[in-house]
N, C-alpha and C. Protein backbone atom coordinates (compact mmCIF):
# COMPACT_ATOMS: atom_id res chain seq x y z
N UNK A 1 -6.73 24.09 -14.11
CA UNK A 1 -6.95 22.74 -13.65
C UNK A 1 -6.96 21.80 -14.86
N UNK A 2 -6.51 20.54 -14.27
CA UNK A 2 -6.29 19.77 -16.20
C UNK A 2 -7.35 18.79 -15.92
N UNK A 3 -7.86 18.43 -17.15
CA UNK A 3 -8.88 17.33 -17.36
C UNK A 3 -9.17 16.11 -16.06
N UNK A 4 -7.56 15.81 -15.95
CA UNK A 4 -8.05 14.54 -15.01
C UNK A 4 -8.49 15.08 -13.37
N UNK A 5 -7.83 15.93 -13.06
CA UNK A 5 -8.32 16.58 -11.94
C UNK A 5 -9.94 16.71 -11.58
N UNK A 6 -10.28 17.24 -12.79
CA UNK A 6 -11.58 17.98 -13.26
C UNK A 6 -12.42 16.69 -13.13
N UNK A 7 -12.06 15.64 -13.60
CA UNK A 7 -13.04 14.45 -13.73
C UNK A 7 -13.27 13.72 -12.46
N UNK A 8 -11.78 13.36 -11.34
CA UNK A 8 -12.25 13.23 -10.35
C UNK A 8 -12.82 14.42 -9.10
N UNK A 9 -12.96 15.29 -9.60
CA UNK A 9 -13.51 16.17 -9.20
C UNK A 9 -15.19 15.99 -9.09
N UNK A 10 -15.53 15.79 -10.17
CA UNK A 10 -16.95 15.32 -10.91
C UNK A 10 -16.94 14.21 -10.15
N UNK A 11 -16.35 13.44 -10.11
CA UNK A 11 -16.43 11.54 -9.72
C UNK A 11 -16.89 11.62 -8.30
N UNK A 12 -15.84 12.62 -7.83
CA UNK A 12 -16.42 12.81 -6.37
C UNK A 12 -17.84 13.21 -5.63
N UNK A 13 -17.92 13.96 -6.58
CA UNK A 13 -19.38 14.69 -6.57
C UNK A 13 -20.74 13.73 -6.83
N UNK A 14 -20.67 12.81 -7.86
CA UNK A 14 -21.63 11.79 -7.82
C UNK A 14 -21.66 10.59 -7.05
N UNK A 15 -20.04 10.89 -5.78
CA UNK A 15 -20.12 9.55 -5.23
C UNK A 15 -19.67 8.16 -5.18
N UNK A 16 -18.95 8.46 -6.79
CA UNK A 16 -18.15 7.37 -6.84
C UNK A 16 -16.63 7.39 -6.96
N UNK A 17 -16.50 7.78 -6.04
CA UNK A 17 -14.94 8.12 -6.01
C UNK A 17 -14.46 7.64 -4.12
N UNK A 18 -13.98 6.91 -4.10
CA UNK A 18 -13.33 6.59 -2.50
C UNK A 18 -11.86 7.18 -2.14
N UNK A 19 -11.65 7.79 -1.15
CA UNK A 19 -10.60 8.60 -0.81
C UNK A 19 -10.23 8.12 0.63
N UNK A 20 -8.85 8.03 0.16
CA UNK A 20 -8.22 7.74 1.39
C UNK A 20 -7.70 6.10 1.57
N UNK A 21 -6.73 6.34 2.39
CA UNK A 21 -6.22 4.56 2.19
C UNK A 21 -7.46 3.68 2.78
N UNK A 22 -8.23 3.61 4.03
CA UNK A 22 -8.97 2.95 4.30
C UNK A 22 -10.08 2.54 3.29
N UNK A 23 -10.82 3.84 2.65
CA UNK A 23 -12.10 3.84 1.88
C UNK A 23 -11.95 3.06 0.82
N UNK A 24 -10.35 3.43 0.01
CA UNK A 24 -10.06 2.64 -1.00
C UNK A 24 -9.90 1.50 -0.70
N UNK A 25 -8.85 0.70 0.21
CA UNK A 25 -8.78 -1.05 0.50
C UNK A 25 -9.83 -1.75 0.72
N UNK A 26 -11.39 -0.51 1.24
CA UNK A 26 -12.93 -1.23 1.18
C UNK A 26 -13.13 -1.35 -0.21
N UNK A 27 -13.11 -0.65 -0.68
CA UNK A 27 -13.65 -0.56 -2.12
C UNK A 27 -13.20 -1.84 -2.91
N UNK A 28 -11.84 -2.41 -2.66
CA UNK A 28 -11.49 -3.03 -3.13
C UNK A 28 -11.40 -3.96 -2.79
N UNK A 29 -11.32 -4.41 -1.42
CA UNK A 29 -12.45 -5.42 -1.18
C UNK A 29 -13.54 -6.18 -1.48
N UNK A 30 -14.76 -5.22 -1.81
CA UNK A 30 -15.49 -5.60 -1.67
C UNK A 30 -15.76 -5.84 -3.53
N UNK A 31 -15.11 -5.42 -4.27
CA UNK A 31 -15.15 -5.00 -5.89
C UNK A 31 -15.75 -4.09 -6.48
N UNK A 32 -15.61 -3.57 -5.71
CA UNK A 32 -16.24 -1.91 -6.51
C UNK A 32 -15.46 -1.02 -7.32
N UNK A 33 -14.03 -0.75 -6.93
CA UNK A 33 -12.77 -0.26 -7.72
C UNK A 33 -13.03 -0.55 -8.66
N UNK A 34 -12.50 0.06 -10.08
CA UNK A 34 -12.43 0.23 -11.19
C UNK A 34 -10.80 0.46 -11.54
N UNK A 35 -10.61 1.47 -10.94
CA UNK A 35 -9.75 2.33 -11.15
C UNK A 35 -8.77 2.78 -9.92
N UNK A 36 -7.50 2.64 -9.36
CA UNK A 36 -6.66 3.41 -8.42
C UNK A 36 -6.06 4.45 -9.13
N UNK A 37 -6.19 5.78 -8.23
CA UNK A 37 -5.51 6.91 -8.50
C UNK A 37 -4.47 7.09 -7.56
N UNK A 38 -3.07 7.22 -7.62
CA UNK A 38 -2.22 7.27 -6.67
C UNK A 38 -1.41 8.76 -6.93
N UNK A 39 -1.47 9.74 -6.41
CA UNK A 39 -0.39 11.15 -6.25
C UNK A 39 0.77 11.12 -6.23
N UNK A 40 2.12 11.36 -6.87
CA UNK A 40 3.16 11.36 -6.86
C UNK A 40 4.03 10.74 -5.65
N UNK A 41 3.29 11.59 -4.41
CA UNK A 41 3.93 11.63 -3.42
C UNK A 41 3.29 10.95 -2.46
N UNK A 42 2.84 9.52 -3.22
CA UNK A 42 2.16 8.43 -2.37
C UNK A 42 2.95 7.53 -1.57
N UNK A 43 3.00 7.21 -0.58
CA UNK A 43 3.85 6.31 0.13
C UNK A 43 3.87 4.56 -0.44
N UNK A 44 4.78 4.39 -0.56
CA UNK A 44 5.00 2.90 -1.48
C UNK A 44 4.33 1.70 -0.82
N UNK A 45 4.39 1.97 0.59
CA UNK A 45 3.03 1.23 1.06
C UNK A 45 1.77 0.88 0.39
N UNK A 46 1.15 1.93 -0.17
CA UNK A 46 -0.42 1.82 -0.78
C UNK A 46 0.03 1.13 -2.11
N UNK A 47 1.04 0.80 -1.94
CA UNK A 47 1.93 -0.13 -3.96
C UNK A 47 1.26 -1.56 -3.60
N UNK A 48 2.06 -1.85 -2.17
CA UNK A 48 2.79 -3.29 -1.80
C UNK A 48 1.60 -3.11 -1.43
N UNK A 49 0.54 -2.95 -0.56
CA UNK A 49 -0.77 -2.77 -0.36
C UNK A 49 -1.46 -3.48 -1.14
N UNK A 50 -1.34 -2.98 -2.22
CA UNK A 50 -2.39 -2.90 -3.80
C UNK A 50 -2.13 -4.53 -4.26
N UNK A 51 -0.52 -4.53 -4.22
CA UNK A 51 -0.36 -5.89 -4.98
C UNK A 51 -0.37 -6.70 -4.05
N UNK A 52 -0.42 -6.82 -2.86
CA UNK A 52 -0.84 -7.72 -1.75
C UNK A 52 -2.43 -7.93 -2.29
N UNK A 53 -3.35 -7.31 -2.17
CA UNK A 53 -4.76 -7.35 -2.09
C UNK A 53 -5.19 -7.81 -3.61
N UNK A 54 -3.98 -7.74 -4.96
CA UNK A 54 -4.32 -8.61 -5.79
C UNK A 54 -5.39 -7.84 -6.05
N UNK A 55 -5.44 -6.02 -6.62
CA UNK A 55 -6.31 -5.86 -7.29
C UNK A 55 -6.22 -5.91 -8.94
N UNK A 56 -7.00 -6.44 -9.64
CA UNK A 56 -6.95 -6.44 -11.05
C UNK A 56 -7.08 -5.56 -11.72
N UNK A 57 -7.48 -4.46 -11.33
CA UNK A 57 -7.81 -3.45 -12.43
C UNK A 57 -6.57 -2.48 -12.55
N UNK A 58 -6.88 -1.44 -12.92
CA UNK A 58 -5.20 -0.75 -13.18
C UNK A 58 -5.21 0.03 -12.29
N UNK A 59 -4.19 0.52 -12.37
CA UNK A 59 -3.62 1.51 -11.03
C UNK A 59 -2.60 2.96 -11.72
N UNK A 60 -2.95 3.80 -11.51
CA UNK A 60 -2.13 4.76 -12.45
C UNK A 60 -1.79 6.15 -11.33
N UNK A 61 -0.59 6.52 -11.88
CA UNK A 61 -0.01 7.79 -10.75
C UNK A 61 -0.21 9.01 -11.91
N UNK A 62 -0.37 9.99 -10.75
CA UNK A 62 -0.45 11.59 -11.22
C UNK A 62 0.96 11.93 -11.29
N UNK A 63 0.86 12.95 -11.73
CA UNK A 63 2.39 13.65 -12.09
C UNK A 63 2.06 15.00 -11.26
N UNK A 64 1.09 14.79 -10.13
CA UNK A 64 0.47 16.01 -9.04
C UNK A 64 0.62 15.66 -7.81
N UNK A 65 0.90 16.05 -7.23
CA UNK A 65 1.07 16.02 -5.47
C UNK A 65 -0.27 15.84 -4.75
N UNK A 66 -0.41 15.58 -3.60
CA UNK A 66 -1.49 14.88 -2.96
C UNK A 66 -2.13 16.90 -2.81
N UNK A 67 -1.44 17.90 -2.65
CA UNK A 67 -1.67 18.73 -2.17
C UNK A 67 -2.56 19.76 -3.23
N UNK A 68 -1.65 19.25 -4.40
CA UNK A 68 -2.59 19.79 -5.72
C UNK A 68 -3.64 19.11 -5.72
N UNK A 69 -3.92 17.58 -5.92
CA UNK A 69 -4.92 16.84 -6.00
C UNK A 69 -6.11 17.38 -5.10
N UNK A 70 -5.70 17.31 -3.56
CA UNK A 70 -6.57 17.54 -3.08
C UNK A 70 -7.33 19.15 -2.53
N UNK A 71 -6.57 19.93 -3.60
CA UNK A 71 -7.13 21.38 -3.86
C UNK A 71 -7.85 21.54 -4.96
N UNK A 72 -7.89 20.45 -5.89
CA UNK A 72 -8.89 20.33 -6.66
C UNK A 72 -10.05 19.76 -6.49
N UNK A 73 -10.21 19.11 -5.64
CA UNK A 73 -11.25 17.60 -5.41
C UNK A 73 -11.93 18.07 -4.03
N UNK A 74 -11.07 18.73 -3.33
CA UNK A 74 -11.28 19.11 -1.83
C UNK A 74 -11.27 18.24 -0.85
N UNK A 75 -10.31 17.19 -0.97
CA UNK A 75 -10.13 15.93 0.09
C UNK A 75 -8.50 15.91 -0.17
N UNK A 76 -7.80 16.19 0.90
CA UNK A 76 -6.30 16.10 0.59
C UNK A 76 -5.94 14.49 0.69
N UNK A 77 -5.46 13.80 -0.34
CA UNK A 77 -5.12 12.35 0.02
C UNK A 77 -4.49 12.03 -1.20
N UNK A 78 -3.62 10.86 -0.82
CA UNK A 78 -2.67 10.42 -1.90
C UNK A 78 -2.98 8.77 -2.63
N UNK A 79 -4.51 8.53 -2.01
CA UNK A 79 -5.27 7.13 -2.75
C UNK A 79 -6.30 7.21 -2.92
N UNK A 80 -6.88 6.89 -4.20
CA UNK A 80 -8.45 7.41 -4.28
C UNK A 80 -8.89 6.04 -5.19
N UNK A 81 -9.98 5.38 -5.34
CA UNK A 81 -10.54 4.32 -6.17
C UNK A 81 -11.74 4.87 -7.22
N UNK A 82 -11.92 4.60 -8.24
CA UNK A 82 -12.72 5.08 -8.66
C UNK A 82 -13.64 3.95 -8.94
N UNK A 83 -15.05 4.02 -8.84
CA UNK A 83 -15.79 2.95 -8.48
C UNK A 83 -17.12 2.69 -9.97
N UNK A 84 -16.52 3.61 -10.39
CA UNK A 84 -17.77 3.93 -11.98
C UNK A 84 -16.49 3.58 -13.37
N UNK A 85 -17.22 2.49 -14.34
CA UNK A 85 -16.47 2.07 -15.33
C UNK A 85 -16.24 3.29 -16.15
N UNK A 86 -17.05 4.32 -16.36
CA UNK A 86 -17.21 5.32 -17.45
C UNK A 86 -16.41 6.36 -16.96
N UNK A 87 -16.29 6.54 -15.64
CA UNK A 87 -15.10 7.41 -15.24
C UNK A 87 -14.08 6.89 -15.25
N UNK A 88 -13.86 5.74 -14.90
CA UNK A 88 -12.39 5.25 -15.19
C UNK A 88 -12.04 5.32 -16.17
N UNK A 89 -12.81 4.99 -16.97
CA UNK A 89 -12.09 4.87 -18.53
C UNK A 89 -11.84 6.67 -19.44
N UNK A 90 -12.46 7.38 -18.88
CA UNK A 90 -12.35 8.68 -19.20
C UNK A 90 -11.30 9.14 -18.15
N UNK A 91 -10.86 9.22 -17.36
CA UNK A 91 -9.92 9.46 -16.39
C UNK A 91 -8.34 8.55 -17.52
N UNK A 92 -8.36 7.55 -16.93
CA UNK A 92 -7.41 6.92 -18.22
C UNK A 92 -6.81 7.47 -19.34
N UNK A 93 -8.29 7.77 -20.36
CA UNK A 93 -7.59 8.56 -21.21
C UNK A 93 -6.95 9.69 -21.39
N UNK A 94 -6.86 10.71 -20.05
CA UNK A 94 -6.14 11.83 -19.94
C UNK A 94 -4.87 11.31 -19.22
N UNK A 95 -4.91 10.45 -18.80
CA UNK A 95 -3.38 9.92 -18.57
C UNK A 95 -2.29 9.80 -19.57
């Protein structure tokens, strides 16, 4: 398993991690996002989505499938927000 996996793995576990297209467009809503994680094999929807909703923070894709992702994390999904500055920015840097 590689680092970034591993971290939202962790992220999930304390809670700050939103999964799924709905959980994430709340998140970001409301400003909690930090961070979008998008899976290779994300539908371009959750793009035009993203830049519709005018989120500011960054947005970065895996070079992993929603199927790997979510055999690491244990939530199969291809949008996740990360809602903690210190994980984002450690997530990031394994990008």
């Amino acid at each position: 398993m590689n680092k970034t996996l591993s971290l939202l793995g962790i992220c999930r576990k304390a809670g700050k991690l939103s999964v799924g297209h709905d959980m994430v467009f709340q998140s970001v809503r409301k400003g909690k996002a930090k961070l979008i994680v998008l899976t290779k094999d994300a539908s371009p929807r959750h793009i035009r989505e993203l830049e519709a909703a005018e989120f500011a923070g960054r947005v970065i894709t895996l070079e992993d499938t929603s199927d790997i992702v979510g055999a690491s994390i244990g939530k199969r999904c291809c949008i996740y927000a990360v809602e903690d500055d210190g994980f984002a920015k450690a997530i990031e840097k394994t990008v």
